[in-house]
Protein backbone atom coordinates (compact mmCIF):
# COMPACT_ATOMS: atom_id res chain seq x y z
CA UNK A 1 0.00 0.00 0.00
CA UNK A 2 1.23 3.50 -0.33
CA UNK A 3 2.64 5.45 2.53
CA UNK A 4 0.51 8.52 2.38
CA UNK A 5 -1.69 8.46 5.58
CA UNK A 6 -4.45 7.95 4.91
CA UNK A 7 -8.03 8.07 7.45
CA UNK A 8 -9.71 5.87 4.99
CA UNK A 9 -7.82 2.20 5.24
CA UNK A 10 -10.23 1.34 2.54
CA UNK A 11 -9.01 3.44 -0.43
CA UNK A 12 -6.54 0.89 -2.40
CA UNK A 13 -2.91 1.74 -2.79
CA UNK A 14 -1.13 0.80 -6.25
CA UNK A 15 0.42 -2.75 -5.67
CA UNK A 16 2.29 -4.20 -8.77
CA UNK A 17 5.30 -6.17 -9.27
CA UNK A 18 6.34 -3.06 -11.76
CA UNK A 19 5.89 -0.09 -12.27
CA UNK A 20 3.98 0.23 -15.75
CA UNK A 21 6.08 2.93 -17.57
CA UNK A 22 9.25 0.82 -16.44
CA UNK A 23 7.80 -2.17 -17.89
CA UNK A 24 6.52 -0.56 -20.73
CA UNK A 25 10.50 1.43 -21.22
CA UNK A 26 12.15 -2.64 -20.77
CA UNK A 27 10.07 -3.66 -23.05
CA UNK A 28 10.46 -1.44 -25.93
CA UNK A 29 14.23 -1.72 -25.07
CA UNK A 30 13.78 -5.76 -26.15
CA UNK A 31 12.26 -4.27 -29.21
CA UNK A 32 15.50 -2.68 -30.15
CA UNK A 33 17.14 -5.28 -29.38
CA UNK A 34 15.73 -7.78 -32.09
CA UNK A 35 13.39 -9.89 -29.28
CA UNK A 36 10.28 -11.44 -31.28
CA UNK A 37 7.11 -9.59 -29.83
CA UNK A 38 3.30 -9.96 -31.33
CA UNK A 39 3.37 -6.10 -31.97
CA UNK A 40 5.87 -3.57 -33.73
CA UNK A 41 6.01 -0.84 -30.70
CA UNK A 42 4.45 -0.14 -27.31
CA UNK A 43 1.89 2.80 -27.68
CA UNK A 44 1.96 4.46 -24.01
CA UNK A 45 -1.03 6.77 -23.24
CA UNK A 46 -1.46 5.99 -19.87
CA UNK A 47 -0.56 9.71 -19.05
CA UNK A 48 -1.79 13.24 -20.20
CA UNK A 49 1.63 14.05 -22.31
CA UNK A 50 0.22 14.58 -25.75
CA UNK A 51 3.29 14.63 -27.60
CA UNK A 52 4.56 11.50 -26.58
CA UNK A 53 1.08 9.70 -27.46
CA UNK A 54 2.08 11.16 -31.01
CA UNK A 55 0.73 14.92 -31.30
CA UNK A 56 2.35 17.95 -32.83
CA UNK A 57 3.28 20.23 -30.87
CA UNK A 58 2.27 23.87 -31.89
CA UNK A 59 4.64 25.84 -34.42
CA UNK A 60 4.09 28.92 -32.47
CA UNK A 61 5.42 28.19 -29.57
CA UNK A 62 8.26 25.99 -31.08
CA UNK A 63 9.38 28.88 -33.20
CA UNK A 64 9.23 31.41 -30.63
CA UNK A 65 10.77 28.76 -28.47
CA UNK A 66 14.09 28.53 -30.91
CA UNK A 67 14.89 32.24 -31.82
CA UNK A 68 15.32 32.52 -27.91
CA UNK A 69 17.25 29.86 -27.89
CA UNK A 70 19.32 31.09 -30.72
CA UNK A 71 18.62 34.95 -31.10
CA UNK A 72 21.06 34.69 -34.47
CA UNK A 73 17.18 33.82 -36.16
CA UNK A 74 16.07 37.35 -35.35
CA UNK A 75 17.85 37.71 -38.66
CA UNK A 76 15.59 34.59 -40.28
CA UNK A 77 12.81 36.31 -42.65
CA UNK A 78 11.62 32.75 -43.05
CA UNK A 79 10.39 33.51 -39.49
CA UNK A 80 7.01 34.93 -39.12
CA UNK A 81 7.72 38.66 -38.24
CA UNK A 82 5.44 38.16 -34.79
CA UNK A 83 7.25 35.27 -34.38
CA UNK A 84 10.55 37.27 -34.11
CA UNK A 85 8.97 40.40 -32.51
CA UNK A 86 7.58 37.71 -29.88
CA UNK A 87 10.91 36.29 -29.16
CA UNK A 88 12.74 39.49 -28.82
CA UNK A 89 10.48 40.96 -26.53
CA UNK A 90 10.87 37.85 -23.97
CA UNK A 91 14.93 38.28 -24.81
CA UNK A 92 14.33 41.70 -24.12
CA UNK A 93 13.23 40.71 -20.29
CA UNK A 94 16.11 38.12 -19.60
CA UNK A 95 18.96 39.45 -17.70
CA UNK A 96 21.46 39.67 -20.70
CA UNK A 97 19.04 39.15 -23.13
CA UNK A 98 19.59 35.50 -22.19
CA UNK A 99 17.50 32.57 -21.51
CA UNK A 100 20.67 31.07 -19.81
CA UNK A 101 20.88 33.81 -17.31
CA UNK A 102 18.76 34.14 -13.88
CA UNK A 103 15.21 34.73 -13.34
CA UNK A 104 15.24 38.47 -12.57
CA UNK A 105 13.16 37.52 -9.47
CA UNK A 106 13.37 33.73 -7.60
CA UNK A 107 8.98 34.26 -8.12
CA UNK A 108 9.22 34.96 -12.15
CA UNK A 109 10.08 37.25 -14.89
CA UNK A 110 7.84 40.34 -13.96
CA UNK A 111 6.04 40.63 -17.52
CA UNK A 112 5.41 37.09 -17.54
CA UNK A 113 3.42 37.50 -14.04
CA UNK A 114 1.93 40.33 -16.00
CA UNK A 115 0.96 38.27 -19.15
CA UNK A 116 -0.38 35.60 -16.45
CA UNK A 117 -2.36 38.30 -14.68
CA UNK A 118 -3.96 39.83 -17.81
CA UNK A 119 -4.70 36.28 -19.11
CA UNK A 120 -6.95 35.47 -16.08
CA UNK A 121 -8.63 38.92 -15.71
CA UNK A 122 -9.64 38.39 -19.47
CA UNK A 123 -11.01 34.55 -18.51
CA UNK A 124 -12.64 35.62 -16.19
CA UNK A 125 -15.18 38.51 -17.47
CA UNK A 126 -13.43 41.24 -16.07
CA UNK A 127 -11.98 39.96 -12.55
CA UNK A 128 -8.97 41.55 -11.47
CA UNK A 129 -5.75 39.61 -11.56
CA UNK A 130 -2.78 40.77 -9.29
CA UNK A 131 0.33 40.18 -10.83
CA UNK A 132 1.90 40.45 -7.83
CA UNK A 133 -0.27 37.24 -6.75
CA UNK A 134 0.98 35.32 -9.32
CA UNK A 135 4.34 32.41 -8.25
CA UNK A 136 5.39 30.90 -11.27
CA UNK A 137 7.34 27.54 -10.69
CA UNK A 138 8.91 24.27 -12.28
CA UNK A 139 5.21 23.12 -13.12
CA UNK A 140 1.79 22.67 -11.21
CA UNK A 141 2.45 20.17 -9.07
CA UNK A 142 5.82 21.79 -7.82
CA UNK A 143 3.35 24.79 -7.12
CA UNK A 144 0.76 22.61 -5.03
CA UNK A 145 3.82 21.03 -3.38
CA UNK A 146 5.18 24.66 -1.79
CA UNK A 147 1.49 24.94 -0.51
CA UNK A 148 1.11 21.38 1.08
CA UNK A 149 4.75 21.55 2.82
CA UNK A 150 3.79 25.13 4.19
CA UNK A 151 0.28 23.56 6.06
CA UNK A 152 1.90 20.92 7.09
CA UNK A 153 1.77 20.30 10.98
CA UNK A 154 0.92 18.45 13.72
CA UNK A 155 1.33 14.51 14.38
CA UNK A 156 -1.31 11.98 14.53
CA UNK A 157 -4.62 13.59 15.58
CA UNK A 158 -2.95 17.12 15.02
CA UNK A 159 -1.09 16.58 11.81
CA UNK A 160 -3.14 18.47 9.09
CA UNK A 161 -5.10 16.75 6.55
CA UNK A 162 -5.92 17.70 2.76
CA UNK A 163 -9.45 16.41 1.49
CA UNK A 164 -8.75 14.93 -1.84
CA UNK A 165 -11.08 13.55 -4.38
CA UNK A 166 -11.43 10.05 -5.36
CA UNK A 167 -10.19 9.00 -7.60
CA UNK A 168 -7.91 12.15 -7.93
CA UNK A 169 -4.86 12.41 -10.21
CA UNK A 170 -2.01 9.34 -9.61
CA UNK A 171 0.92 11.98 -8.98
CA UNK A 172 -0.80 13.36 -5.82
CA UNK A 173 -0.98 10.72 -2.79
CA UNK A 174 3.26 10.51 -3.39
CA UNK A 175 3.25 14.33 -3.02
CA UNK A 176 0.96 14.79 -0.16
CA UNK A 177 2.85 11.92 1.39
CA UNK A 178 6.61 13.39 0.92
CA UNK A 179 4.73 16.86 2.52
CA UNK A 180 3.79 15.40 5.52
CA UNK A 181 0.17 15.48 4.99
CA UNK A 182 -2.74 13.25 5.69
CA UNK A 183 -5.02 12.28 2.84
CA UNK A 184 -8.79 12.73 3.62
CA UNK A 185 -10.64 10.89 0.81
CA UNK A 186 -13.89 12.08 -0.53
CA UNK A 187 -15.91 10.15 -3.20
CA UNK A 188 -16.61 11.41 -7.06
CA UNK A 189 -20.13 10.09 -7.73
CA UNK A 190 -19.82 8.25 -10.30
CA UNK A 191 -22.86 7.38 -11.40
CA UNK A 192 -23.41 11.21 -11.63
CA UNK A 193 -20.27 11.01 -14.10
CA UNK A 194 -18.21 11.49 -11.32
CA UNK A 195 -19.73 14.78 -10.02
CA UNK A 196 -18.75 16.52 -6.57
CA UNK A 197 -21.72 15.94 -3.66
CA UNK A 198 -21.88 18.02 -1.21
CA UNK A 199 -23.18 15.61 0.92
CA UNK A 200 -20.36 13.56 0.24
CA UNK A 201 -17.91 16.41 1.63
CA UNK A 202 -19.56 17.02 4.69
CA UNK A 203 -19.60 12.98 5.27
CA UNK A 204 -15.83 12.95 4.74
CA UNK A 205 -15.31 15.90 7.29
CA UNK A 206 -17.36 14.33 9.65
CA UNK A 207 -15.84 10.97 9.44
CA UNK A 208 -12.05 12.46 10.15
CA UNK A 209 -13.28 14.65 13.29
CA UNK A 210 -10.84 14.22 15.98
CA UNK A 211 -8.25 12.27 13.76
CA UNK A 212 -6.51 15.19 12.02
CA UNK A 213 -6.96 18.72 11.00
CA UNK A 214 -8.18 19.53 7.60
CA UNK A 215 -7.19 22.58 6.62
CA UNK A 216 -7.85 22.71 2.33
CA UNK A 217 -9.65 20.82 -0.13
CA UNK A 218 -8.66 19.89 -3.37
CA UNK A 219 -10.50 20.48 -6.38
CA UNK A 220 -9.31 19.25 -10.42
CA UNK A 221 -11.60 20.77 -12.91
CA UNK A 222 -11.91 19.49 -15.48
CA UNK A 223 -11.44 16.40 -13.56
CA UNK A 224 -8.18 14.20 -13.55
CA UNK A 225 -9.35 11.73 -14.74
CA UNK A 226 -12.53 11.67 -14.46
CA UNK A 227 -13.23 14.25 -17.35
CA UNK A 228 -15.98 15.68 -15.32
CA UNK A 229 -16.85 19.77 -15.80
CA UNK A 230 -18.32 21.09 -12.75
CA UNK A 231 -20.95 23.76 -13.15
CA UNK A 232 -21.70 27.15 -11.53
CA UNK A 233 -24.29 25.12 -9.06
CA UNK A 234 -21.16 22.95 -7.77
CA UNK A 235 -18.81 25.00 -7.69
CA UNK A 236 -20.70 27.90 -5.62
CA UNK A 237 -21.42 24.62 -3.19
CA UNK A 238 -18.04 24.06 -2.87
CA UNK A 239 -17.00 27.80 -2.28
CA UNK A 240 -19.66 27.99 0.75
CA UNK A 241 -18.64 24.49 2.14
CA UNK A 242 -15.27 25.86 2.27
CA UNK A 243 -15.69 29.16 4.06
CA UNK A 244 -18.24 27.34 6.59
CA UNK A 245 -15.32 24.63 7.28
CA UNK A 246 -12.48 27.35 7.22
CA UNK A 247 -10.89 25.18 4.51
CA UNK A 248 -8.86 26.84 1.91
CA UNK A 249 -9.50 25.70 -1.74
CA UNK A 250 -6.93 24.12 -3.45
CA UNK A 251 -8.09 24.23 -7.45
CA UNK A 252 -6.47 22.63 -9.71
CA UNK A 253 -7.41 23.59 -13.29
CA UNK A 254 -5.19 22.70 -15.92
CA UNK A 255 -7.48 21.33 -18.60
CA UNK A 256 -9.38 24.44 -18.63
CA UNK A 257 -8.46 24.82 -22.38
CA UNK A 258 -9.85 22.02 -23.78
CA UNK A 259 -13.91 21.89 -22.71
CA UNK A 260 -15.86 19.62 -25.36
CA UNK A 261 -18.90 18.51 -23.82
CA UNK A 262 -22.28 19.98 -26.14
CA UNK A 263 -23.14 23.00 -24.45
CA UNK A 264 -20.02 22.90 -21.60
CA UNK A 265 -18.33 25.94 -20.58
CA UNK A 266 -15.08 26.11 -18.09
CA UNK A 267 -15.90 28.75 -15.33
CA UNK A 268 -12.84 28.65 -12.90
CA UNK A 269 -13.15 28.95 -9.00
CA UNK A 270 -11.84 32.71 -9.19
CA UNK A 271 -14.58 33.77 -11.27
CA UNK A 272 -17.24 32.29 -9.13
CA UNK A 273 -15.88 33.37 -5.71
CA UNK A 274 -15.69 36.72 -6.96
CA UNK A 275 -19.26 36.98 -8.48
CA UNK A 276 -20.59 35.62 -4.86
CA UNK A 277 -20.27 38.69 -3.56
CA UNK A 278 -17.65 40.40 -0.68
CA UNK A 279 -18.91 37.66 1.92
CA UNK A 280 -16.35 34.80 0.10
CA UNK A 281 -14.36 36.72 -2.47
CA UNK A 282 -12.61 38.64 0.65
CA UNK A 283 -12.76 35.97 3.11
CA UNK A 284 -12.08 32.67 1.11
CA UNK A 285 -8.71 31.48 0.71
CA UNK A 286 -8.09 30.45 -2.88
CA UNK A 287 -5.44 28.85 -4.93
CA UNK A 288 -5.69 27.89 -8.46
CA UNK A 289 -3.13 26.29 -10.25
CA UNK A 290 -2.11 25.98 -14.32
CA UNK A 291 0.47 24.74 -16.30
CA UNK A 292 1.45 23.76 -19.53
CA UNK A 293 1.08 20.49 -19.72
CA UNK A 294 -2.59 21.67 -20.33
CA UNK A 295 -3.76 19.73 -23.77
CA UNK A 296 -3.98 22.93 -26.24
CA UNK A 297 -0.02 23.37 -25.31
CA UNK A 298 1.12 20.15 -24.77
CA UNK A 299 4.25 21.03 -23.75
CA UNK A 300 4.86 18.67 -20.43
CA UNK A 301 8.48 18.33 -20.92
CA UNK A 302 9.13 21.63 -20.48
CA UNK A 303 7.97 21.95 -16.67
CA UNK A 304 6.23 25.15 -16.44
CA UNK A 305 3.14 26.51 -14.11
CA UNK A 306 2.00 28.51 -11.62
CA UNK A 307 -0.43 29.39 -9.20
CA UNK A 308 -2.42 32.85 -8.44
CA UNK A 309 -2.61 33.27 -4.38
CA UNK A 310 -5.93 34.43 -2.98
CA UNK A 311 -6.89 35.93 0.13
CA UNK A 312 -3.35 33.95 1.62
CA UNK A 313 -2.93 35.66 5.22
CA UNK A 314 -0.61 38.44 4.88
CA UNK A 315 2.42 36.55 6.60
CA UNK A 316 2.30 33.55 4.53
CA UNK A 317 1.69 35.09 1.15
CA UNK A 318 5.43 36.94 2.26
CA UNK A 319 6.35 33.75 2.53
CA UNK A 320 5.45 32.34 -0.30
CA UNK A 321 7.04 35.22 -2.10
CA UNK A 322 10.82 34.66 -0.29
CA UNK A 323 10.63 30.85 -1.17
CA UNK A 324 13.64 30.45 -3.81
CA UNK A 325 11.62 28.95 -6.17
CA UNK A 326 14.01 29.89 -9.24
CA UNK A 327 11.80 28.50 -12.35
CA UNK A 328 13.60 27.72 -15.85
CA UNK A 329 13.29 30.77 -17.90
CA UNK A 330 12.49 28.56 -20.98
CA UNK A 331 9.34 27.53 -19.41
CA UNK A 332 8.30 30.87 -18.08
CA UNK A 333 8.99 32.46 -21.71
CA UNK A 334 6.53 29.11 -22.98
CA UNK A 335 4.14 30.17 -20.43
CA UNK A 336 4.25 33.63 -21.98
CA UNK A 337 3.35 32.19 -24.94
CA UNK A 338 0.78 30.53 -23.90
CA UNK A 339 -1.32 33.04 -22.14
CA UNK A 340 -0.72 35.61 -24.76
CA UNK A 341 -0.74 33.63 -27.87
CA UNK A 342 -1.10 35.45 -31.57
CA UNK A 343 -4.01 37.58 -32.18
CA UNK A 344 -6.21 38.40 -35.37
CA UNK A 345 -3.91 40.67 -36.80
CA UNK A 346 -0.98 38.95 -36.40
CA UNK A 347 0.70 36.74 -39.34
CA UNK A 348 1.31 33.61 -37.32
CA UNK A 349 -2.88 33.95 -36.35
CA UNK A 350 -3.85 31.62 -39.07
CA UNK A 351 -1.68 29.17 -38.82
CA UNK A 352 -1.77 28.90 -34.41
CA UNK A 353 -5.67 28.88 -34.55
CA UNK A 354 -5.77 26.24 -37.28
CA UNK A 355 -3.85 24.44 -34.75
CA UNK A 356 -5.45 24.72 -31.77
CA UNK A 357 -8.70 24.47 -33.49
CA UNK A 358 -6.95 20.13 -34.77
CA UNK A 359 -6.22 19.41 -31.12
CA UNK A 360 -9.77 20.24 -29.78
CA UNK A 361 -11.31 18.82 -32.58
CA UNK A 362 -9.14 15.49 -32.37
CA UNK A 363 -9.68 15.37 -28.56
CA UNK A 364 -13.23 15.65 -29.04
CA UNK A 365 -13.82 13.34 -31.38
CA UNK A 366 -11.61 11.12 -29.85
CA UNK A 367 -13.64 11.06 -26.62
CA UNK A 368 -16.78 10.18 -28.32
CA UNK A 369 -15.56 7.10 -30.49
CA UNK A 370 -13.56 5.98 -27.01
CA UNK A 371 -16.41 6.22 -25.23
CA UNK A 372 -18.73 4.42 -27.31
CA UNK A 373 -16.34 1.73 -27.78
CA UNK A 374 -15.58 1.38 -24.35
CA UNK A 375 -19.13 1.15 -23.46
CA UNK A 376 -19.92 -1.61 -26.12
CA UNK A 377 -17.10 -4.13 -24.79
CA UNK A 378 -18.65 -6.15 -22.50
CA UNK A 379 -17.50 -6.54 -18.92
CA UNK A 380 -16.34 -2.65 -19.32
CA UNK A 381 -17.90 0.68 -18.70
CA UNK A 382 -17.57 4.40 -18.93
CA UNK A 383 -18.82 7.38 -17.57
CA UNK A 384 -19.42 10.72 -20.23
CA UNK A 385 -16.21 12.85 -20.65
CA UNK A 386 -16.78 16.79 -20.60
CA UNK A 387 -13.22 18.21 -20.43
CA UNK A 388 -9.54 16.75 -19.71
CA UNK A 389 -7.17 14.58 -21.65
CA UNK A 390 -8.44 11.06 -19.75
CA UNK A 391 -11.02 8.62 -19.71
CA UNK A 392 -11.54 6.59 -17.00
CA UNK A 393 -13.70 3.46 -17.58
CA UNK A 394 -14.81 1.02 -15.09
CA UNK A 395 -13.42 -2.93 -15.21
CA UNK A 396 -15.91 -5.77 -14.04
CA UNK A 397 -13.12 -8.01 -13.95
CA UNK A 398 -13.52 -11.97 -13.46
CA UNK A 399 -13.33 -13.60 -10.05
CA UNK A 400 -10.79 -15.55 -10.87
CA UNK A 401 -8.58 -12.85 -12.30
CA UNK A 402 -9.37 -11.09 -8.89
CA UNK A 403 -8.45 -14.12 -7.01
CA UNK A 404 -5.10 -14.43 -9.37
CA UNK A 405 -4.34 -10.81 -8.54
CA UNK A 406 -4.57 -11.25 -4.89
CA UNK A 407 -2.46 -14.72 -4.67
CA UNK A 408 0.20 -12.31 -6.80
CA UNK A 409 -0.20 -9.50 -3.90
CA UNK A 410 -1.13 -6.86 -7.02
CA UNK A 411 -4.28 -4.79 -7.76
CA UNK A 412 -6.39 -6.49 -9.97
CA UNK A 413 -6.38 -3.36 -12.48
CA UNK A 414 -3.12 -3.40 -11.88
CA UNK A 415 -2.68 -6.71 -12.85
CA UNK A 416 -5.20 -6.43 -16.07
CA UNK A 417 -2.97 -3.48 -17.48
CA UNK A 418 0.31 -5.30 -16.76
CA UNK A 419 -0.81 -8.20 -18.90
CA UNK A 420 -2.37 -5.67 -21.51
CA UNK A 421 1.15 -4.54 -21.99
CA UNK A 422 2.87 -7.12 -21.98
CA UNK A 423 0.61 -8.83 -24.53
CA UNK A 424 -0.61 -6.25 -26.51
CA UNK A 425 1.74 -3.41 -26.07
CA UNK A 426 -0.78 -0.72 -24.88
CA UNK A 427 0.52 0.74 -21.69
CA UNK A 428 -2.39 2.09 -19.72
CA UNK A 429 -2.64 3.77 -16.09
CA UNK A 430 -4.39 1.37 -13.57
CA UNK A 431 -6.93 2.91 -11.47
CA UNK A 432 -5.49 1.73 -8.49
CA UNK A 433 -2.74 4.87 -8.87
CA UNK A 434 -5.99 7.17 -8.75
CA UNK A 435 -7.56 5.80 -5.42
CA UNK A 436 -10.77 3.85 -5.50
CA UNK A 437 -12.43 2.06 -2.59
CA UNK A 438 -12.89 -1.99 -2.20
CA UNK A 439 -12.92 -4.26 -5.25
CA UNK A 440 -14.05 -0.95 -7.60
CA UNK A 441 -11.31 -1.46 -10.56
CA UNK A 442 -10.59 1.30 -13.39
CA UNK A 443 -7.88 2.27 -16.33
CA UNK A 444 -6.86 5.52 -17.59
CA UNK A 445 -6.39 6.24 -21.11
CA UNK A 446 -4.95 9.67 -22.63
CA UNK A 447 -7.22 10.11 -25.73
CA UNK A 448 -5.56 13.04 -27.23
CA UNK A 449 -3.64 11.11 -29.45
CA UNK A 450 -3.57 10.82 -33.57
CA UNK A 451 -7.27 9.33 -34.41
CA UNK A 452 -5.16 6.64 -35.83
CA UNK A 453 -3.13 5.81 -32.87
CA UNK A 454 -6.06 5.56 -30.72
CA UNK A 455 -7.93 3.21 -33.40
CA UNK A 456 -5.03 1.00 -32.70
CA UNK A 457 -5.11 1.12 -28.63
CA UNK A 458 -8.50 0.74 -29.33
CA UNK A 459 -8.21 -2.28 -31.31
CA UNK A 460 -5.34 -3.96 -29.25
CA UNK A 461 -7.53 -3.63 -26.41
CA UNK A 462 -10.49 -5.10 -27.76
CA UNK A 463 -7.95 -8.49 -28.86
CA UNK A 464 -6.72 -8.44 -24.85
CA UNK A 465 -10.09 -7.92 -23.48
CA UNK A 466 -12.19 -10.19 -25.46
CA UNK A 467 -9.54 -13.08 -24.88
CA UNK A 468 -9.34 -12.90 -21.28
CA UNK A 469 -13.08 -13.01 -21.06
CA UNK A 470 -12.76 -15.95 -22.71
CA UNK A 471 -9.81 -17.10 -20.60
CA UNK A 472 -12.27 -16.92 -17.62
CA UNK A 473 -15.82 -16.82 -18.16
């Protein structure tokens, strides 16, 4: 079981023999190596990094990306003339004019924290954004990690405690667990497609009373990896549960670019809070985080987020701000990029909206045929996605492949995407990583991939899953 502590013993910790992206790296290693396999490569998409399931990344940001890295293609009329205006602006804020020099600040490059800050107030109908509340850092999680060491506290009924959703995105119980923080699970309903219930909060609270001290609650919208888009409704709920339980919100909202449901909308926390009037939007403590690893941008290897600080008490937001966070300039010039991206009159417009406009439309479509297959194969089913880069279908798995998994000391979704891999070459995420209670088994599958890529997950999967249901009956 996992080491985060947890007040639930009943939410399942990952337990494999492997881990699956090792397996699934050793194994296309054999590849290389001439060893005889049924298929040609191993297709991973068992995590939201677009560009390794096989999408382009945008030329926008790539060609911004190089003339910073090599200002000699200022010169380069084969450049887009924003491109190189773009690029010598960012230079422009770099100590030197370098992106191998310092930060200016340890928090960010000031006009980046500006960009960030106009971004959101533009999102967000109007809302003021402070750049001065913005901390840039080496990618969301690194972001949420400064907060969750800074609560930290206490020991056994004292130590502080984080309410988390369930099943909530696989990086998080390590990192709550290396901060020192107890995990206080909460249930997604998922016959609601994984929606948030209030009730559902309130039963969580109650249950921990006296064991720790929660202190936040964590939010992912667009779920990870659920997929599910909370509305106005849910998230005002939230908001008021939160300042009634003097919990501060922790809102993670990454996937807020890429909203495909018929009719959906993203509306992030800040907007809400503020539009509920002085009561909550002075009182509520708020932190949102983004990053670009978000699906229009893609761009996960290159470590870049950061979060905007709400109504943080005075002494902790100074904090905050003295932590030497130091992020790569490349990323915070990408994150530049991506909050201020070209506009109508600009030459590269065309081109970057054409784009974007291919990775929402691939992303979408490739929900709806995953879905619908999903849902056809029996022994398998999946809840509606609205937003996000996952789908997360549910496994009614054989006894005996339950009873197999347990004599092995592995999850059985564990198990059932080990043996996926290894005979089919699909490398999925077992649900286990996400936190699930009792014999309640799931995978996670990226689906922003190449339509044709995922027709061949999709068709690998169908060969593994049809056998084994005829392996056991």
């Amino acid at each position: 079981m996992s080491s985060v502590q947890q007040v639930n013993p009943t939410v399942r910790g990952i337990r494999a023999p492997t881990s699956l992206q090792s397996l699934a790296a050793r194994i296309t290693e054999e590849i290389t190596q001439g060893v005889n396999k049924p298929f040609q490569q191993v297709i991973d998409v068992s995590s939201g990094d677009p560009h390794r399931a096989g999408m382009a990344p945008t030329s926008f940001v790539r060609q911004v990306m190089a003339v910073c890295l090599y200002p000699e293609l200022l010169k380069d009329n084969s450049f887009p003339l924003d491109v190189r205006q773009k690029a010598h602006m960012l230079l422009g804020a770099c100590c030197g004019g370098s992106v191998g020099s310092y930060s200016v600040t340890t928090l960010g490059i000031p006009c980046v924290q500006k960009s960030i800050a106009e971004f959101i107030t533009r999102r967000d109908g109007g809302v003021i954004s402070n750049p001065e509340d913005i901390i840039i850092s080496r990618g969301s999680q690194k972001c949420l990690s400064m907060i969750l060491h800074l609560m930290a506290s206490g020991e056994g009924d004292t130590r502080t405690g984080v309410l988390i959703p369930m099943p909530c995105p696989h990086t998080l119980p390590p990192l709550l667990d290396m901060s020192g923080v107890t995990l206080v699970p909460y249930q997604l309903m998922e016959d609601q497609g994984w929606a948030v219930d209030l009730h559902e909060l309130q039963r969580a609270l109650r249950k921990v009373k006296g064991r720790c001290e929660p202190r936040a609650i964590y939010i992912s919208n667009p779920g990870n990896p659920t997929g599910h888009l909370q509305n106005r409704k849910t998230i005002e709920e939230v908001i008021r549960f939160a300042a009634t339980e003097g919990l501060i919100l922790l809102a993670e909202e990454v996937y807020q670019d890429c909203v495909y449901g018929q009719g959906q909308e993203f509306i992030s926390y800040k907007r809400v809070l503020f539009e509920m009037g002085k009561e909550y939007s002075e009182t509520v403590e708020l932190v949102s985080f983004h990053c670009l690893s978000s699906a229009c941008m893609g761009e996960c290897g290159l470590r870049g987020g950061y979060m905007e600080v709400i109504n943080m008490d005075p002494a902790v937001n100074m904090y905050l701000k003295k932590v030497p966070v130091s992020p790569p300039v490349l990323s915070q010039l990408a994150l530049e990029v991506m909050v201020n991206p070209p506009t109508a009159e600009d030459p590269s417009y065309k081109t970057y909206s054409q784009e974007i406009l291919h990775s929402q439309t691939t992303l979408s479509q490739n929900a709806q045929r995953a879905f619908k297959f999903l849902n056809d194969l029996p022994g398998m089913n999946c809840q509606p996605a609205m937003g996000g880069v996952f789908l997360y279908p549910c496994l009614h798995l054989p006894p005996q492949m339950i009873e197999e998994a347990e004599m092995l000391g592995v999850e059985a979704d564990a198990l059932y995407c080990q043996r996926l891999l290894e005979e089919e070459g699909v490398c999925f995420g077992a649900g286990c990583e996400n936190g699930q209670e009792g014999q309640n088994y799931h995978i996670r599958l990226c689906v922003l991939a190449p339509p044709a890529t995922l027709e061949e997950v999709l068709a690998r999967l169908r060969s593994f899953h049809l056998h084994l249901l005829d392996r056991f009956p």
